[in-house]
Protein backbone atom coordinates (compact mmCIF):
# COMPACT_ATOMS: atom_id res chain seq x y z
CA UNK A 1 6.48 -9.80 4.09
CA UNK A 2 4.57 -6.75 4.87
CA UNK A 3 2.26 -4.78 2.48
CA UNK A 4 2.30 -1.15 2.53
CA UNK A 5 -0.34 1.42 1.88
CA UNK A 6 -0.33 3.54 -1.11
CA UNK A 7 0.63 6.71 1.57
CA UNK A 8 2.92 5.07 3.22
CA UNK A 9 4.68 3.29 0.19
CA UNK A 10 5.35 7.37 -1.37
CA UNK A 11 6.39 8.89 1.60
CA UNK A 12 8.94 6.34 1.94
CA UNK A 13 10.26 6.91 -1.47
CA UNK A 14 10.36 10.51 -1.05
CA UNK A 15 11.40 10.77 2.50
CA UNK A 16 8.81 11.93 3.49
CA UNK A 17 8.26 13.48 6.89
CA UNK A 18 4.70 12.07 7.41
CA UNK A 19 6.44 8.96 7.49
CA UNK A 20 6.51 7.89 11.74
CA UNK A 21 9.95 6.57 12.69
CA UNK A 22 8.71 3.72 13.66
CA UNK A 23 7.14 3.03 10.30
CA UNK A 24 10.59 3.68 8.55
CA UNK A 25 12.19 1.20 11.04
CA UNK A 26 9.57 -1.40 10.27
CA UNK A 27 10.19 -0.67 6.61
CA UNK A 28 13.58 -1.24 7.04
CA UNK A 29 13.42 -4.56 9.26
CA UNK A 30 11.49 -6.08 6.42
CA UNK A 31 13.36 -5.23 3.35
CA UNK A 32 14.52 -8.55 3.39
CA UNK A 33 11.30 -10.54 4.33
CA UNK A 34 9.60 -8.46 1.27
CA UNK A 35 7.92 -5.15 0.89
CA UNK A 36 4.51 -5.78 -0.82
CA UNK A 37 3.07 -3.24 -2.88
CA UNK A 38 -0.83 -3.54 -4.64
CA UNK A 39 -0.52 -3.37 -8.38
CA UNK A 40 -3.50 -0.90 -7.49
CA UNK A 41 -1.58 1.14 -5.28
CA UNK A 42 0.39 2.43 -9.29
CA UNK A 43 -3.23 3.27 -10.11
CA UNK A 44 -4.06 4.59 -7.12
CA UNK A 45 -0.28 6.94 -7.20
CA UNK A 46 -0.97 7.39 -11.45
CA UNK A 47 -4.62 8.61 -10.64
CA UNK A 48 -3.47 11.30 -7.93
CA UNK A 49 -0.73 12.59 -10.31
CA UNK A 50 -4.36 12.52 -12.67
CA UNK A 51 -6.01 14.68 -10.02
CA UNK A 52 -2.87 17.08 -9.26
CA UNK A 53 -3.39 15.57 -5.37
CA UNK A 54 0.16 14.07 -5.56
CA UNK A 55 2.82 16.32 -7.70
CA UNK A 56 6.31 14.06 -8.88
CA UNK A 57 9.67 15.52 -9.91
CA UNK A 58 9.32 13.22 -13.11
CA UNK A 59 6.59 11.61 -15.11
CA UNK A 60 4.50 8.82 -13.10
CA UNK A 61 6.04 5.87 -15.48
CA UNK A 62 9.25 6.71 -14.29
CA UNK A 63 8.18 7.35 -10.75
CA UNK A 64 7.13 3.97 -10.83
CA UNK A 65 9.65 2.56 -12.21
CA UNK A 66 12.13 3.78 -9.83
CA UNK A 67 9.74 3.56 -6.95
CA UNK A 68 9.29 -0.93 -7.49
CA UNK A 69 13.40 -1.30 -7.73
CA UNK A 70 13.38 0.11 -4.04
CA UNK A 71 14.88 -2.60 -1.96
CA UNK A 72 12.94 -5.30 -0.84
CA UNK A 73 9.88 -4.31 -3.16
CA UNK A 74 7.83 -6.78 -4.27
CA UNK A 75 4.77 -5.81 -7.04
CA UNK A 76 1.58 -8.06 -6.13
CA UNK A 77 -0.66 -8.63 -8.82
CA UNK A 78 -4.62 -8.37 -8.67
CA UNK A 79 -5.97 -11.15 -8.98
CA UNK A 80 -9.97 -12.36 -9.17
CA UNK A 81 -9.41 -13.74 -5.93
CA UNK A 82 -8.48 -10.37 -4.41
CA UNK A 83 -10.76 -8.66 -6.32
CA UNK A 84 -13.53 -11.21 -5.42
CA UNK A 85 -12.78 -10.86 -2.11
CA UNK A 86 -12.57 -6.64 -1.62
CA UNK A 87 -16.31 -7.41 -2.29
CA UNK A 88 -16.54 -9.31 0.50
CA UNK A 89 -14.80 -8.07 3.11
CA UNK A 90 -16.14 -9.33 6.38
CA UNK A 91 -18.28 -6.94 9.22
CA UNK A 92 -18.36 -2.81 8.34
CA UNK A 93 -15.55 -1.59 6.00
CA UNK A 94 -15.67 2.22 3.89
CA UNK A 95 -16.74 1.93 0.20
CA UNK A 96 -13.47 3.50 -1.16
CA UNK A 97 -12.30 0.51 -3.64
CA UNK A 98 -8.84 1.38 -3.39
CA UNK A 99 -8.63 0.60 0.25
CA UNK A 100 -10.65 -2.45 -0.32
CA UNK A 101 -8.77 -3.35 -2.45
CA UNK A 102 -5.43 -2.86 -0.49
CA UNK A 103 -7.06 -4.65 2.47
CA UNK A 104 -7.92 -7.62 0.19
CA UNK A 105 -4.67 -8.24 -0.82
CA UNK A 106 -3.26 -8.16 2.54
CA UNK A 107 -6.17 -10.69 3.83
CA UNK A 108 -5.07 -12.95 0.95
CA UNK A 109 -1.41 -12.60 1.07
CA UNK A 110 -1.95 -13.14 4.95
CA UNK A 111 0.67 -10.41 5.39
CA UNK A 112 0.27 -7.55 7.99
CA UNK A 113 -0.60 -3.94 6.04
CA UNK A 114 1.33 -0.85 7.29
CA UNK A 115 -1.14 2.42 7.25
CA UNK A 116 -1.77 5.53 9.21
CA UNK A 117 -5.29 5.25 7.81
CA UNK A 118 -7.76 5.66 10.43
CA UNK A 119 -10.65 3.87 9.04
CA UNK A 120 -8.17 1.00 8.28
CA UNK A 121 -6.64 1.06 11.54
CA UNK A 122 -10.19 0.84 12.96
CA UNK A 123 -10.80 -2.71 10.57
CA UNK A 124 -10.77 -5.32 13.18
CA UNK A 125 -10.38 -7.72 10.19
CA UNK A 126 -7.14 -7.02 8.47
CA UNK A 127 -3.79 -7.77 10.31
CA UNK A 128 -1.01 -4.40 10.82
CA UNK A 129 2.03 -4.23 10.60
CA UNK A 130 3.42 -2.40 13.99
């Protein structure tokens, strides 16, 4: 299994252009191995619908609903373990909890994350995915 960012995990649903090649082909590769997604990444999507930073065709519930019956998707709960440990995250990592959060999960999980996000990519701590 992989686990993919919140950015990544939307422009995949919408096709999105941002979305590298190479990203969509690892996507693909692992649709059978499992496609994690962070119950906090649905905040984190809800919250920038919230903000007017992401704009949907439909209402977020339904976005969401349609977005975890992609193929391969699996929704991964938070649990005080993660949360315990986005608090903890070893060396220097950004104070955005969302992407502590995200990084948690894939520590625990043990599963490589999939991100364009710089200060992620930067994490010497977290494994990636491509």
């Amino acid at each position: 299994m992989i686990i993919m960012d919140t950015h990544i995990w939307v422009w995949w649903v919408h096709n999105d252009a941002r979305l590298p090649a190479k990203y969509r082909e690892i996507i693909q590769k692992h649709e059978e191995t499992g496609l994690g997604v962070s119950i906090f990444s649905c905040w984190e999507v809800a919250k920038l619908v919230e903000l007017k930073r992401l704009i949907l065709h439909y209402p977020v519930d339904e976005w969401l609903e349609a977005a975890l019956d992609y193929p391969g998707i699996q929704l991964l709960a938070l649990t005080p373990e993660i949360v315990v440990a986005s608090t903890q995250l070893p060396g220097e990592f950004h104070r955005d909890p969302a992407d502590q959060l995200i990084v948690a999960t894939a520590r625990i999980y043990d599963c490589p994350l999939l991100t364009i996000d710089d200060k992620i990519l930067k994490y010497p701590h977290v494994k990636l995915a491509g």
